[in-house]
N, C-alpha and C. Protein backbone atom coordinates (compact mmCIF):
# COMPACT_ATOMS: atom_id res chain seq x y z
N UNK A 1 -12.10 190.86 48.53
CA UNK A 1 -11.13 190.19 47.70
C UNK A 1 -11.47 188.71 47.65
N UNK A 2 -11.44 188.07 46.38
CA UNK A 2 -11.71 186.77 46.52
C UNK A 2 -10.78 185.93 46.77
N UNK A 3 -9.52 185.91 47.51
CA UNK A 3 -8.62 184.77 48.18
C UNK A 3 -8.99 184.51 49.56
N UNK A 4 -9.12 185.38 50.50
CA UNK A 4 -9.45 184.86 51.54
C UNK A 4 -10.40 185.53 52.34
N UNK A 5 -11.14 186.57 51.56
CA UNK A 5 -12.29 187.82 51.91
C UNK A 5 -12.02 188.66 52.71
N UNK A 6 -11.03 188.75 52.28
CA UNK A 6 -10.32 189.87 53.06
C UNK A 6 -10.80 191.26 52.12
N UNK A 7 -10.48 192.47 52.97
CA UNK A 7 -11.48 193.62 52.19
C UNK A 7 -10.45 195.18 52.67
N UNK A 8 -10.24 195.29 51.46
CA UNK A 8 -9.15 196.28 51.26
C UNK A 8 -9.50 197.68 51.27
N UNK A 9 -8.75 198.35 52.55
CA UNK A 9 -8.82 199.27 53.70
C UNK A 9 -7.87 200.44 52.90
N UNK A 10 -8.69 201.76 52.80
CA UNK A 10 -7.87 202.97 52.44
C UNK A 10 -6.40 203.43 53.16
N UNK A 11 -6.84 202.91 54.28
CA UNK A 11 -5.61 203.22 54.66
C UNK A 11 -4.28 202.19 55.13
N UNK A 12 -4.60 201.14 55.45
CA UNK A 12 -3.93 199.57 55.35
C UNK A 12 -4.01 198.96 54.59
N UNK A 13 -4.94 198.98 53.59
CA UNK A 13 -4.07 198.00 52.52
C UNK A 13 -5.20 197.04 52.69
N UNK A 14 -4.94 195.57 52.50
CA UNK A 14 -6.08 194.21 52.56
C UNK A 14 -5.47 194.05 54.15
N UNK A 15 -7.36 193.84 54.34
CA UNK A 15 -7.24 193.64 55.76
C UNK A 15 -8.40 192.23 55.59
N UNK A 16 -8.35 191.92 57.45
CA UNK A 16 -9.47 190.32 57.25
C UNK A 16 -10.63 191.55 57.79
N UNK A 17 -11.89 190.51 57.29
CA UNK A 17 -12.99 191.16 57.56
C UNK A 17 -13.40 191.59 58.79
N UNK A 18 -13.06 190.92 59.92
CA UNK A 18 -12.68 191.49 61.28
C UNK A 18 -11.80 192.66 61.72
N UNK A 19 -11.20 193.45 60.92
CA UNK A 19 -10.19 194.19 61.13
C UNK A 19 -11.02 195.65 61.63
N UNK A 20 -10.87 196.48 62.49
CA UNK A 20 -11.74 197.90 62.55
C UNK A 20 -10.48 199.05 62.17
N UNK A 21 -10.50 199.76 61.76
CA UNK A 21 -8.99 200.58 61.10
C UNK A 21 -9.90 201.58 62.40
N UNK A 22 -8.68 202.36 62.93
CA UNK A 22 -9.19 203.51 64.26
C UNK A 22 -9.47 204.78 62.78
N UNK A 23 -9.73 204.45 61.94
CA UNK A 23 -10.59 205.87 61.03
C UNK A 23 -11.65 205.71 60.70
N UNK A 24 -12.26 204.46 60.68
CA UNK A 24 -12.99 203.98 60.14
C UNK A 24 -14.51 204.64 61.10
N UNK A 25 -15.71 205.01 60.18
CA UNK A 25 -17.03 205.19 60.85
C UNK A 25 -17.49 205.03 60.18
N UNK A 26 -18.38 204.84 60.95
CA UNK A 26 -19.84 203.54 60.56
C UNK A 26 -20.90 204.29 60.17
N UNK A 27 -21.15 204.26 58.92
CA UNK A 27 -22.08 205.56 58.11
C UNK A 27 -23.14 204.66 57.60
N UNK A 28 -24.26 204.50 58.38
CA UNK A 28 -25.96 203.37 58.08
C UNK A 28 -25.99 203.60 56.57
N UNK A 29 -26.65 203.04 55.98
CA UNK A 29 -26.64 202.78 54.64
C UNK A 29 -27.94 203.85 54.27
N UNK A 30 -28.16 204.77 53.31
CA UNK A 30 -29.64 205.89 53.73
C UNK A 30 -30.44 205.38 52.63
N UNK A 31 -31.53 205.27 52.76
CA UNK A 31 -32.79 204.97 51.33
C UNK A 31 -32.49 205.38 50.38
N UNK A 32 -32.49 204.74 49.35
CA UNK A 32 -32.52 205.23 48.39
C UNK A 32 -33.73 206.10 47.86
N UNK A 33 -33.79 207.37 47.00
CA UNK A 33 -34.49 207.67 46.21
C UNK A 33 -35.79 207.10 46.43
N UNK A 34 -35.76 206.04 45.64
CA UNK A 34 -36.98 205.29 45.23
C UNK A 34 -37.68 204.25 46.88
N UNK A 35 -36.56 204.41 47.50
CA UNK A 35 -37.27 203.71 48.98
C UNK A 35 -37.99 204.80 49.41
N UNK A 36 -38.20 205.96 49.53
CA UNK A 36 -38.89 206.76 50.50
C UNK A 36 -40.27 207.18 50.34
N UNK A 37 -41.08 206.49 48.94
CA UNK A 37 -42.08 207.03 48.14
C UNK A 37 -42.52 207.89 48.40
N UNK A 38 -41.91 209.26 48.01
CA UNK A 38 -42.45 210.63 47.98
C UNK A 38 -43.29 210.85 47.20
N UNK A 39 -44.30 211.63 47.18
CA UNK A 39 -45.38 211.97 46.40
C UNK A 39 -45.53 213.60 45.96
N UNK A 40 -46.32 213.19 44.68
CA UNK A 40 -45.70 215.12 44.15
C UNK A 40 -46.68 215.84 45.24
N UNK A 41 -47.70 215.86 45.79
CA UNK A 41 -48.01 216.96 46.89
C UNK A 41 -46.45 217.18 47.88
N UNK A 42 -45.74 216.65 47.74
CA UNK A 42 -44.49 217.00 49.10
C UNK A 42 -43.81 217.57 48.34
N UNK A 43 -43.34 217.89 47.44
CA UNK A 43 -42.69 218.52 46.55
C UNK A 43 -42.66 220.14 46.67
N UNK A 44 -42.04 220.79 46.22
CA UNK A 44 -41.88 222.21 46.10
C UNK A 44 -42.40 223.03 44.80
N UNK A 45 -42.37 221.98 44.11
CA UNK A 45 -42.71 222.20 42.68
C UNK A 45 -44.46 222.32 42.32
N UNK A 46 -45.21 221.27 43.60
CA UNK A 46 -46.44 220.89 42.83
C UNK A 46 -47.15 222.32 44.00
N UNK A 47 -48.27 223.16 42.42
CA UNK A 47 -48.56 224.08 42.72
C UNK A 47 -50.49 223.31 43.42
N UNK A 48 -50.72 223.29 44.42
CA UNK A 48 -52.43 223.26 44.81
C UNK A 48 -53.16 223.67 43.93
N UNK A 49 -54.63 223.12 43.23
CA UNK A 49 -55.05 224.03 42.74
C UNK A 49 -56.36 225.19 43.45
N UNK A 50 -56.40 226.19 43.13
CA UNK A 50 -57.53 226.95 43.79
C UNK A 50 -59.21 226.83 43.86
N UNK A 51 -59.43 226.37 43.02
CA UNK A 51 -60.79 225.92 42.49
C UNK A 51 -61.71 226.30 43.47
N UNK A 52 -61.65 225.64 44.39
CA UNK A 52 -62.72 225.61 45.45
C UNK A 52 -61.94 225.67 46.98
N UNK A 53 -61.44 226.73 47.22
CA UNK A 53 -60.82 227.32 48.21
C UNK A 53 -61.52 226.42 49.88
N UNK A 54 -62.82 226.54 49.68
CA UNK A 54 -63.01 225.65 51.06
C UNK A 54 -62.75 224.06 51.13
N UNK A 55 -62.30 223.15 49.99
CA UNK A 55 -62.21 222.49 50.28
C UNK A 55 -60.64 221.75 50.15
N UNK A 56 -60.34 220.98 51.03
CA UNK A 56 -58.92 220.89 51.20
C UNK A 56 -58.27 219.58 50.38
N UNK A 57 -57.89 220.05 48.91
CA UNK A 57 -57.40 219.64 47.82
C UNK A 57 -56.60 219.17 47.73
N UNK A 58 -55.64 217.69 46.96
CA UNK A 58 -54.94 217.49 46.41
C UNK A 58 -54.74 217.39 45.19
N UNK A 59 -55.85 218.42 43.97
CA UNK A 59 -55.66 218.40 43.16
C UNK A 59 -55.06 219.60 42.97
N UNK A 60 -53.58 219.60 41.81
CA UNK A 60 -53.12 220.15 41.00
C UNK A 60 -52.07 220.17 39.89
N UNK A 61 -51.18 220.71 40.17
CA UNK A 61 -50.06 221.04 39.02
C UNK A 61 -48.77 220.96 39.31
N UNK A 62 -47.70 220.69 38.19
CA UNK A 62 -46.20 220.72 38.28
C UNK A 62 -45.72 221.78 38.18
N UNK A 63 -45.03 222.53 38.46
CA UNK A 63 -45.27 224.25 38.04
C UNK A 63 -43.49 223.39 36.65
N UNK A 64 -42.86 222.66 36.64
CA UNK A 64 -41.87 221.81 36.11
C UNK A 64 -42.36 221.57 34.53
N UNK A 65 -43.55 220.50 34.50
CA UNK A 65 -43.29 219.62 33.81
C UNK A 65 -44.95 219.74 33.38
N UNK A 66 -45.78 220.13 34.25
CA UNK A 66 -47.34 219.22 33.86
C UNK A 66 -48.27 220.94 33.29
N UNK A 67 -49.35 220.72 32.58
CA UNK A 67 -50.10 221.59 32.15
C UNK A 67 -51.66 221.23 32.86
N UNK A 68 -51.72 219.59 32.65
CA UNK A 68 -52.95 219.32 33.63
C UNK A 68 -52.48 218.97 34.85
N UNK A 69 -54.01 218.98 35.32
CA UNK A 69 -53.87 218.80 36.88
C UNK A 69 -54.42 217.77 37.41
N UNK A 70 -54.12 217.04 38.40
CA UNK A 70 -53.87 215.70 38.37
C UNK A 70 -53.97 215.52 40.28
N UNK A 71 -53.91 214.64 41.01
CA UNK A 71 -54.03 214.20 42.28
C UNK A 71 -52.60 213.86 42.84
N UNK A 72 -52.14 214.98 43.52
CA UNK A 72 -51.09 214.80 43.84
C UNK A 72 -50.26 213.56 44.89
N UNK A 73 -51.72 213.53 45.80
CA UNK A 73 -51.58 212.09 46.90
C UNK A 73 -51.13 210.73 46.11
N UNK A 74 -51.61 211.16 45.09
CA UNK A 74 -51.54 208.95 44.21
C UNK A 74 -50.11 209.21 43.06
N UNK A 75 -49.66 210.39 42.54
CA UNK A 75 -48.54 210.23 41.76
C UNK A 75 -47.27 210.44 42.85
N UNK A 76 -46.64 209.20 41.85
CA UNK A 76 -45.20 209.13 42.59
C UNK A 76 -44.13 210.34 42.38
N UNK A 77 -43.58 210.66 43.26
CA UNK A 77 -42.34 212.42 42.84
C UNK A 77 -41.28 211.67 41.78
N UNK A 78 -41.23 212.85 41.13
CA UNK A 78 -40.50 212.41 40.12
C UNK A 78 -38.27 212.70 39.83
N UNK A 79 -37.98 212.52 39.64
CA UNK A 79 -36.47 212.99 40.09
C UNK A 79 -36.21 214.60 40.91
N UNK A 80 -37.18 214.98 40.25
CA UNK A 80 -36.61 216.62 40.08
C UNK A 80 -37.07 216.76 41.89
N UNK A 81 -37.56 216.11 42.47
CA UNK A 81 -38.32 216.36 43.51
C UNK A 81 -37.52 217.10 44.24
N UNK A 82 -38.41 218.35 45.23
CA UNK A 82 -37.18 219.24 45.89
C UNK A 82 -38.85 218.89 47.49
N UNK A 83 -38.31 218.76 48.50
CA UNK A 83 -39.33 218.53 49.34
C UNK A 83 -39.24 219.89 49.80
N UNK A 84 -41.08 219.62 50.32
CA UNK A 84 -41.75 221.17 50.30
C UNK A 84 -41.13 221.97 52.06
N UNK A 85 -40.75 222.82 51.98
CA UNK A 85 -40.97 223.56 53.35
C UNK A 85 -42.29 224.55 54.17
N UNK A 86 -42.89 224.07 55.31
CA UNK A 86 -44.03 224.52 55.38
C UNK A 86 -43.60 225.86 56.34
N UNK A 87 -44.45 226.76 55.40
CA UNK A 87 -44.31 228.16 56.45
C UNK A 87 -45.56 228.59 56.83
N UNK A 88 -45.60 228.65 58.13
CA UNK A 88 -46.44 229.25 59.01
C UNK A 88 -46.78 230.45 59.65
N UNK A 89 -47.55 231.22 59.37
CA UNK A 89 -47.65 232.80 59.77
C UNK A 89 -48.91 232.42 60.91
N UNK A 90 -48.27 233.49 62.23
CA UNK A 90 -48.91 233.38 63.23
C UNK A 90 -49.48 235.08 63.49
């Protein structure tokens, strides 16, 4: 509030900036989106391509959006991004 910066509390009303309300928790502020630079290889979406099976690729595809195939390490994820889950068979 701009009279005396005081900062108005859901459940009290305008309080001073010192005030702690006993409901109140302290929730860290989380990255945004665009802070975490995900890349389309982490994605769920971007398909590997097969080409050359022995060698260990970051070229491929959007299974979304793309027809070519492209280097997944250097493009940035794009909204749709769903991060990949790795499954492991033993």
């Amino acid at each position: 509030m701009n009279v005396n910066n005081d900062i108005l509390c859901r459940e009290e009303g305008a309080v001073s900036p010192d005030y702690v309300c006993k409901k109140h928790k302290f929730m860290p502020q989380s990255k945004s989106f665009k802070d975490n630079d995900f890349k389309c290889i982490q994605c769920e979406n971007f398909v590997v391509s097969d080409m050359n099976p022995l060698a260990n690729s970051t070229i491929g595809l959007c299974k979304l959006f793309s027809v070519r195939q492209f280097d997944g390490e250097r493009k940035r994820a794009c909204s749709k991004f769903l991060k990949s889950t790795k499954l492991e068979v033993s």
